[in-house]
Protein backbone atom coordinates (compact mmCIF):
# COMPACT_ATOMS: atom_id res chain seq x y z
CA UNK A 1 26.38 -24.62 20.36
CA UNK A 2 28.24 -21.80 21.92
CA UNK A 3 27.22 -18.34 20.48
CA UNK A 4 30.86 -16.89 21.45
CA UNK A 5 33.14 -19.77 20.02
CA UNK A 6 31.03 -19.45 16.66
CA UNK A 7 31.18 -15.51 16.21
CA UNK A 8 34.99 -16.18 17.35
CA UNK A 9 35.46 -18.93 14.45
CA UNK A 10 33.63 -16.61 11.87
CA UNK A 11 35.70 -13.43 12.97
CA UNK A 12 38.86 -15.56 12.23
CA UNK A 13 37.72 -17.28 9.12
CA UNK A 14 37.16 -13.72 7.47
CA UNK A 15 40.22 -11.84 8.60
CA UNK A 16 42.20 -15.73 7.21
CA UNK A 17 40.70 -13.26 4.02
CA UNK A 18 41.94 -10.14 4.80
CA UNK A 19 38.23 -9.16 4.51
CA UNK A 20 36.52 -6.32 6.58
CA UNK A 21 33.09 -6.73 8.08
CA UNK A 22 31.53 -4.58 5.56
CA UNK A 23 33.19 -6.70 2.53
CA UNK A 24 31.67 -10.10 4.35
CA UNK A 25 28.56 -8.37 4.88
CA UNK A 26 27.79 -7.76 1.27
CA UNK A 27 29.45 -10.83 0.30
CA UNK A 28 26.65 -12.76 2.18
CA UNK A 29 24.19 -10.25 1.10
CA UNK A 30 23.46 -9.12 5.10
CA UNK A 31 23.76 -5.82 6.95
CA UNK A 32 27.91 -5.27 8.46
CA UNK A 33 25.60 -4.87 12.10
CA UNK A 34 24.95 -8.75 11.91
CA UNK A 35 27.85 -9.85 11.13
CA UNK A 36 29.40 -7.72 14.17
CA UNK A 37 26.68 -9.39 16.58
CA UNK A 38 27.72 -12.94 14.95
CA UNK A 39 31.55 -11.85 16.04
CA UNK A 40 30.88 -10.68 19.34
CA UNK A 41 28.59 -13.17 20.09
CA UNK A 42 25.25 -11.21 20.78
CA UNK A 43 23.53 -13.20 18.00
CA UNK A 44 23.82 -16.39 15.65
CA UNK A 45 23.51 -16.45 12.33
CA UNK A 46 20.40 -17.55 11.10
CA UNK A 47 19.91 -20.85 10.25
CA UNK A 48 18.66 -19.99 6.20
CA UNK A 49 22.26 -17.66 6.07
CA UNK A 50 24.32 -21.11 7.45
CA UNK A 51 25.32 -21.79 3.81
CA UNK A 52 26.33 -18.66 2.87
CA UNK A 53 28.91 -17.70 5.44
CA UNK A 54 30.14 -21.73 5.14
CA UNK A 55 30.41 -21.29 1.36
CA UNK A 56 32.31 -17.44 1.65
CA UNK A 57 34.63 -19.06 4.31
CA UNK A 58 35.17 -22.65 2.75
CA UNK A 59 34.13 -24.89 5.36
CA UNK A 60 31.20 -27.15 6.37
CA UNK A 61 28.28 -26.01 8.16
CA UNK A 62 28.80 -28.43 10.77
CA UNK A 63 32.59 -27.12 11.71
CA UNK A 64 30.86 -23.95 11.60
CA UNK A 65 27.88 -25.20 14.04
CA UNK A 66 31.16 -26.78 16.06
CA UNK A 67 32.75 -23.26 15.77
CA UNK A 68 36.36 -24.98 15.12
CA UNK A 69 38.04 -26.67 11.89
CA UNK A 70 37.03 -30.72 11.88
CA UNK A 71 40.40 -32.35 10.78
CA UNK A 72 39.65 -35.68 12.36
CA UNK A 73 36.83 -38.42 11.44
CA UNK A 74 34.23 -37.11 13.47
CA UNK A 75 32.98 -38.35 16.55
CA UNK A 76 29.74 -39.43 17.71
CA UNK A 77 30.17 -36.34 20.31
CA UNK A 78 30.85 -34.27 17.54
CA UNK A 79 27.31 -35.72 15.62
CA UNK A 80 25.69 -35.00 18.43
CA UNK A 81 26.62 -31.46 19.47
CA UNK A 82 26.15 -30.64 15.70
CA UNK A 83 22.60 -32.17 15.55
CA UNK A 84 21.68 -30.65 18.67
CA UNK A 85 22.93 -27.24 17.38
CA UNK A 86 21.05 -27.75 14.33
CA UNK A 87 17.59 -28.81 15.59
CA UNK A 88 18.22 -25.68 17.94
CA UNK A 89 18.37 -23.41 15.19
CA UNK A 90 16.25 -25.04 13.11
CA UNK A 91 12.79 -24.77 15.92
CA UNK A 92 13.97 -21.25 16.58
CA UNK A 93 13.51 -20.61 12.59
CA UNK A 94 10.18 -22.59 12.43
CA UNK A 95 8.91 -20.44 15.43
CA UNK A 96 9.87 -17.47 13.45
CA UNK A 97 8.09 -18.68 10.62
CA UNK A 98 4.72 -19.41 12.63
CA UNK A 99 4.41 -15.77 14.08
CA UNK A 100 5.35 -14.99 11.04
CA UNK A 101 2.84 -16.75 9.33
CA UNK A 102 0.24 -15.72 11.91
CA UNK A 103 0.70 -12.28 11.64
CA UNK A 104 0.74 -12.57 7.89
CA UNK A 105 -2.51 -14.62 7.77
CA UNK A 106 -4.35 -11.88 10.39
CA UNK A 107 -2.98 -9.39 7.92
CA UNK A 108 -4.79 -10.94 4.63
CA UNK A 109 -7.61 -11.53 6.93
CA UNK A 110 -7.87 -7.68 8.00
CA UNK A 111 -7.81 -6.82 4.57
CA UNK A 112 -10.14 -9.17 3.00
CA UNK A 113 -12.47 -7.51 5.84
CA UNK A 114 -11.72 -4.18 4.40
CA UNK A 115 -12.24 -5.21 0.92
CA UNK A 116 -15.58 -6.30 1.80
CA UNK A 117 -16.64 -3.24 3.95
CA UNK A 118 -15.36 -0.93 1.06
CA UNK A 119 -17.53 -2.89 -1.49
CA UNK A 120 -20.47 -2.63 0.24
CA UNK A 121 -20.52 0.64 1.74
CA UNK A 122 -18.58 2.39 -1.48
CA UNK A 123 -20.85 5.18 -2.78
CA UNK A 124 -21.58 4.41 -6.45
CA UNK A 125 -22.74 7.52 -8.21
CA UNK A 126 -26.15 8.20 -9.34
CA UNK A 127 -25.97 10.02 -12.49
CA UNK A 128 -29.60 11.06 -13.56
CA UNK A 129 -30.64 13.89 -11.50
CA UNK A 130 -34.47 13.20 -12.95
CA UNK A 131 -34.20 10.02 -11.84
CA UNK A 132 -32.77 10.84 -8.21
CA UNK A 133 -33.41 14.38 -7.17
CA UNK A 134 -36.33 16.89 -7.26
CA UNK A 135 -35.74 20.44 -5.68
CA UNK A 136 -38.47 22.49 -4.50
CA UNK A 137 -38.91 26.08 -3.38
CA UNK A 138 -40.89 26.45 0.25
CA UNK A 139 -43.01 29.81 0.26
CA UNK A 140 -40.58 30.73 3.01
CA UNK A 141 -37.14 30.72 0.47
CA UNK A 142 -36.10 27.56 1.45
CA UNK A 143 -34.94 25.58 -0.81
CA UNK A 144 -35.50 21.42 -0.39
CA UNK A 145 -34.17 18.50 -2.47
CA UNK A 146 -36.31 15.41 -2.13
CA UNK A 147 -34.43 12.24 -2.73
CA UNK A 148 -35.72 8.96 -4.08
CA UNK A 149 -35.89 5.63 -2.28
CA UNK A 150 -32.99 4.55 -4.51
CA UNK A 151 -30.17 7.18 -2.62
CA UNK A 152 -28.57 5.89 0.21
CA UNK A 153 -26.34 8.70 1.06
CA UNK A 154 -25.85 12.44 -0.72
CA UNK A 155 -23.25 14.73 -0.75
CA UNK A 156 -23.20 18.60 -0.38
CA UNK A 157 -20.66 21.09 -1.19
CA UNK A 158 -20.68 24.91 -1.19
CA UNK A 159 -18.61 27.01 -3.35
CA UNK A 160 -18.21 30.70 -3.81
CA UNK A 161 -16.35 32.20 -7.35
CA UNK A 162 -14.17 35.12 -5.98
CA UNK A 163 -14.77 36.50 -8.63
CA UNK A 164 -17.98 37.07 -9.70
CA UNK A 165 -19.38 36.15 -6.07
CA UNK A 166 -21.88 33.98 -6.91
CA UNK A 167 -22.19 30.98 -4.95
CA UNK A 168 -22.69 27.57 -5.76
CA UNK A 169 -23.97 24.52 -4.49
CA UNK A 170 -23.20 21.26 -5.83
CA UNK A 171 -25.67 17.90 -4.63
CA UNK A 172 -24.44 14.29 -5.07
CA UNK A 173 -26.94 11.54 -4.92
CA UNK A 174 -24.87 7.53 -4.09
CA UNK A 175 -26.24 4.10 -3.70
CA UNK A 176 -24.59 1.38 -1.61
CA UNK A 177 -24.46 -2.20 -2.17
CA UNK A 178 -25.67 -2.75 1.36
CA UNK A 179 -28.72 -0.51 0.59
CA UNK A 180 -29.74 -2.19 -2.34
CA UNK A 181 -29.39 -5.52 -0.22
CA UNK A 182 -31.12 -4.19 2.85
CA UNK A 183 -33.77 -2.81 0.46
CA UNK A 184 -35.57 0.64 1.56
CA UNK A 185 -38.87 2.44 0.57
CA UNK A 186 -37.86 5.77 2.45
CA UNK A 187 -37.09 9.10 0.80
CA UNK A 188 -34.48 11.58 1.91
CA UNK A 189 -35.63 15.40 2.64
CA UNK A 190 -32.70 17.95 2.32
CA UNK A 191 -32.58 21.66 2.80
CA UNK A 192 -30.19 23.23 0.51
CA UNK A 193 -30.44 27.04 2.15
CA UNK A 194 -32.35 30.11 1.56
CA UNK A 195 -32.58 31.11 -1.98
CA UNK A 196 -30.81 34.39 -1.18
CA UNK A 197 -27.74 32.88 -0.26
CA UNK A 198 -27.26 30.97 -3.47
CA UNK A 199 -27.24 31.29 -7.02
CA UNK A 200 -27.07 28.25 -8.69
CA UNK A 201 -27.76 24.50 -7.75
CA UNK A 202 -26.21 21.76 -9.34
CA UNK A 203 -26.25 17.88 -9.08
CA UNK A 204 -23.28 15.93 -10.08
CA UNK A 205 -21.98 13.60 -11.63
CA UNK A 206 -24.42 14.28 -15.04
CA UNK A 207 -24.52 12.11 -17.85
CA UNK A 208 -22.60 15.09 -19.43
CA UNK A 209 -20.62 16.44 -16.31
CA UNK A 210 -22.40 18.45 -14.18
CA UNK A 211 -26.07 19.48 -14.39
CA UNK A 212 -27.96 22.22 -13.18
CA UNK A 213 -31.12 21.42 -11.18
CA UNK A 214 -31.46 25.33 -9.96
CA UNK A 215 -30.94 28.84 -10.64
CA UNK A 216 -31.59 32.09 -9.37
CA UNK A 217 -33.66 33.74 -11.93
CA UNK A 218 -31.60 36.89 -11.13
CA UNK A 219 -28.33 35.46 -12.28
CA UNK A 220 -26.48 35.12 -15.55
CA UNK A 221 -26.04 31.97 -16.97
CA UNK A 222 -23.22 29.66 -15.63
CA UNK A 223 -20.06 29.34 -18.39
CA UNK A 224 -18.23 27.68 -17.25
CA UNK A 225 -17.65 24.25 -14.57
CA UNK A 226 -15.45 23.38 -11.81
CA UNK A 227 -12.80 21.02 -10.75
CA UNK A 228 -14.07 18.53 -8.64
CA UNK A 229 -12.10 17.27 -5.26
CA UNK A 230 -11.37 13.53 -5.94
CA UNK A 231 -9.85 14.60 -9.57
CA UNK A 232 -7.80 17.09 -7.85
CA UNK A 233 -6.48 14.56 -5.34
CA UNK A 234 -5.99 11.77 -8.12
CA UNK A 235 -4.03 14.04 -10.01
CA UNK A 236 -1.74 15.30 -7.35
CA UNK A 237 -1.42 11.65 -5.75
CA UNK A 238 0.09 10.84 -9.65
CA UNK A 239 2.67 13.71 -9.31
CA UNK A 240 3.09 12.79 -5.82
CA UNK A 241 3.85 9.27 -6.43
CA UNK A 242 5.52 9.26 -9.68
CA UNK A 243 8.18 12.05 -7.68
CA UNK A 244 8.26 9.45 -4.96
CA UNK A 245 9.16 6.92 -7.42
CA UNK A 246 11.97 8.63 -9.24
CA UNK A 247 13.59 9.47 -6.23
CA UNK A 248 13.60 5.82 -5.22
CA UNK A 249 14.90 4.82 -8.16
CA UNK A 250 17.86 7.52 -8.55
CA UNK A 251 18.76 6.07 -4.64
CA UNK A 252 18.52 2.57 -5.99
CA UNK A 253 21.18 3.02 -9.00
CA UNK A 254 23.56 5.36 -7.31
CA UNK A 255 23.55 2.48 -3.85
CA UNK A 256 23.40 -0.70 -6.46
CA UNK A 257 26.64 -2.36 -5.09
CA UNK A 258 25.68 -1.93 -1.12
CA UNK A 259 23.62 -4.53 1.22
CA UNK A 260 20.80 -2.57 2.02
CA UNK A 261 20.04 -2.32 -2.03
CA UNK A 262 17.47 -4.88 -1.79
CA UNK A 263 15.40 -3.13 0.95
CA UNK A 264 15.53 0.23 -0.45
CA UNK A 265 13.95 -1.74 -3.92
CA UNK A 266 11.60 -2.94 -1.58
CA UNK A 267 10.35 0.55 -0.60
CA UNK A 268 10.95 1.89 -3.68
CA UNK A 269 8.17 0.10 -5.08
CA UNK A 270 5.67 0.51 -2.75
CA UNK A 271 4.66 3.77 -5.00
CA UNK A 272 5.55 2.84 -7.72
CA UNK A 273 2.99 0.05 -7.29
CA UNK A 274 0.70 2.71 -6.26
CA UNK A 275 1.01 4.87 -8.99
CA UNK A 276 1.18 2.44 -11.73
CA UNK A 277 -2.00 0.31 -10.54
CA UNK A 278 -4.58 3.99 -9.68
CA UNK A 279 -3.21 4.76 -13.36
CA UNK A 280 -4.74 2.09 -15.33
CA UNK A 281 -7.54 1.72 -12.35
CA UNK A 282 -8.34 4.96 -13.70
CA UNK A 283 -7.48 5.00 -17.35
CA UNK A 284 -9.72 7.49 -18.60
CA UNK A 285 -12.22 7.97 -16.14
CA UNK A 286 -10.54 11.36 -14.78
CA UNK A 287 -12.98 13.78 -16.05
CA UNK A 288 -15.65 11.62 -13.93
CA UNK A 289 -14.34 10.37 -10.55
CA UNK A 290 -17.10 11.74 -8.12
CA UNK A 291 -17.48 8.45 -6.02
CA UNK A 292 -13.48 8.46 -4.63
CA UNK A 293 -13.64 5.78 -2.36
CA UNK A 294 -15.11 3.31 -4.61
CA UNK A 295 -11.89 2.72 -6.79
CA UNK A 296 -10.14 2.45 -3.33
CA UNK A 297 -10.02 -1.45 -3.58
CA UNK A 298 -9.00 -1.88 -7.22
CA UNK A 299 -6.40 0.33 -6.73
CA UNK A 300 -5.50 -1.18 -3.59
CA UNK A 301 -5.76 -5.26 -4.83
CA UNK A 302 -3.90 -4.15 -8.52
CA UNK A 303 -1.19 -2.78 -6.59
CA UNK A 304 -1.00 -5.45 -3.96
CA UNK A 305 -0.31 -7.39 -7.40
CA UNK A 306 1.85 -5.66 -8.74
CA UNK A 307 4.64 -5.11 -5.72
CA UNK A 308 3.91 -9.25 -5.11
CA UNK A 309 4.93 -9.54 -9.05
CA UNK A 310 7.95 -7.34 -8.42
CA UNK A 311 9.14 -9.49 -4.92
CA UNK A 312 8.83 -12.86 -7.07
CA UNK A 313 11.22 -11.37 -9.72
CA UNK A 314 13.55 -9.54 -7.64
CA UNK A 315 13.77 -13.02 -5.10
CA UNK A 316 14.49 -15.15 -7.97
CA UNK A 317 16.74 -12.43 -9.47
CA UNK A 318 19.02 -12.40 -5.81
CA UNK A 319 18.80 -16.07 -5.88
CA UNK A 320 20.14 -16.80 -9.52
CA UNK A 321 23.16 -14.05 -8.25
CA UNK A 322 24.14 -16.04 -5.51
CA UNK A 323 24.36 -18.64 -7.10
């Protein structure tokens, strides 16, 4: 098969058309940039877009393998050159699928890894702070919170209202899966700070939001609570991506008639599989997300879904068109 006498066959068949490479391009459903390596002879047409381009130019794949018009009975030259040109292009395509298939399978691999790491090393709240959490005052000021053998992990973050100046401090208490499989008698001994440089101490997530463990008797009673950082980032990640997603969109139907329409679909819903699957992960559970990473992988998976759902209709959408 000769690369140049091909891309010079297809160059003629579409100008017989009075068609430019841009009009071919689309016709065929592939970028104008492959069709001018084709014509020039940099490249050959894969062997899956064969049909296309002998369909659009109305002749057999095999004068288009031949790279000339086959008037006469063929030859068993011309079988063979054909075959040869065909088994050719048909091992290069089969070693594109096995890298492709190997990367792909490493790929599901790595992630079914990272599923499993996730699951088991996910912080899942503790929400009774009688059950988890007792704080004592040393005779020095120092304030301790002794953990029970049930917490794998805690949590501590410092706020200061600007104000009233008071300043907070806010204790989570998490259990893994692989603690409660490893099993562990020990408790965990944490200093909180000197009671003059807080005012209140609270543990979090309560049964009823969060709960206050400790309080300087000096200062007024809290009133009110504040916004945690996981709802804050869930809730801007939802403007983020639904932004994201309109904007794809709005690309989509002003570019529906060009080639690269398909790929930009392709991207486009990449958030809005994102968006769409952390919105019914978290279907009204956004007054209590405390443990972030442990909706990772359900949001993750349900979007995986969804974008696979959206490339099986879009594929058999593009296929029932070309037809």
């Amino acid at each position: 098969m000769d690369a140049n006498k091909t891309g010079d066959f297809i160059r003629e068949l579409r100008k017989e058309r009075e068609m430019t490479q841009q009009q071919f391009a689309e016709l065929i459903h592939v970028s104008d940039k492959a069709v001018s390596r084709w014509e020039t002879g940099r490249g050959m047409p894969d062997i899956g877009n064969l049909e296309d381009i002998a369909g659009a130019c109305q002749v057999s794949v095999a004068e288009l393998l031949k790279g000339e018009r086959i008037s006469e009975p063929v030859t068993e030259e011309d079988m063979e050159q054909v075959s040869t040109a065909s088994f050719s292009m048909a091992r290069d395509f089969v070693r594109r699928k096995k890298w492709l298939n190997l990367a792909l399978g490493f790929v599901i691999g790595a992630m079914i890894l990272l599923v499993a790491v996730i699951h088991l090393t996910s912080p899942i709240p503790l929400n009774n702070a009688s059950d988890v959490i007792t704080v004592e005052t040393l005779s020095d000021g120092e304030i301790v919170a002794v953990m029970d053998d049930s917490v794998a992990g805690y949590d501590i973050g410092r706020v200061t209202d600007p104000e009233t100046g008071r300043t907070m401090v806010f204790v989570s208490g998490y259990d893994t899966l692989w603690h409660k499989l490893r099993g562990s008698d020990e408790r965990i001994l944490v200093s909180l700070g000197k009671t003059d440089d807080m005012d209140y101490v609270y543990y979090y997530p309560g049964p009823e939001g969060d709960t206050l463990i400790w309080q300087d008797p000096t200062a007024p009673e809290p009133s009110e609570g504040v916004e945690t950082l996981p709802r804050l980032v869930y809730n801007y990640w939802l403007l983020a991506g639904g932004v994201l997603s309109v904007i794809g969109i709005v690309f989509c139907a002003l570019n529906r008639k060009k080639y690269y329409l398909g790929r930009a679909l392709k991207i486009t819903m990449i958030p809005v599989a994102m968006t769409l699957s952390m919105a019914i992960v978290l279907a009204g559970s956004f007054g209590e997300i405390y443990g972030a990473p442990y909706y990772l992988t359900g949001i993750l998976l349900l979007g995986i879904l969804i974008y696979i759902l959206f490339i099986i209709i879009y594929s058999l959408y593009a296929h029932k068109r070309k037809i």
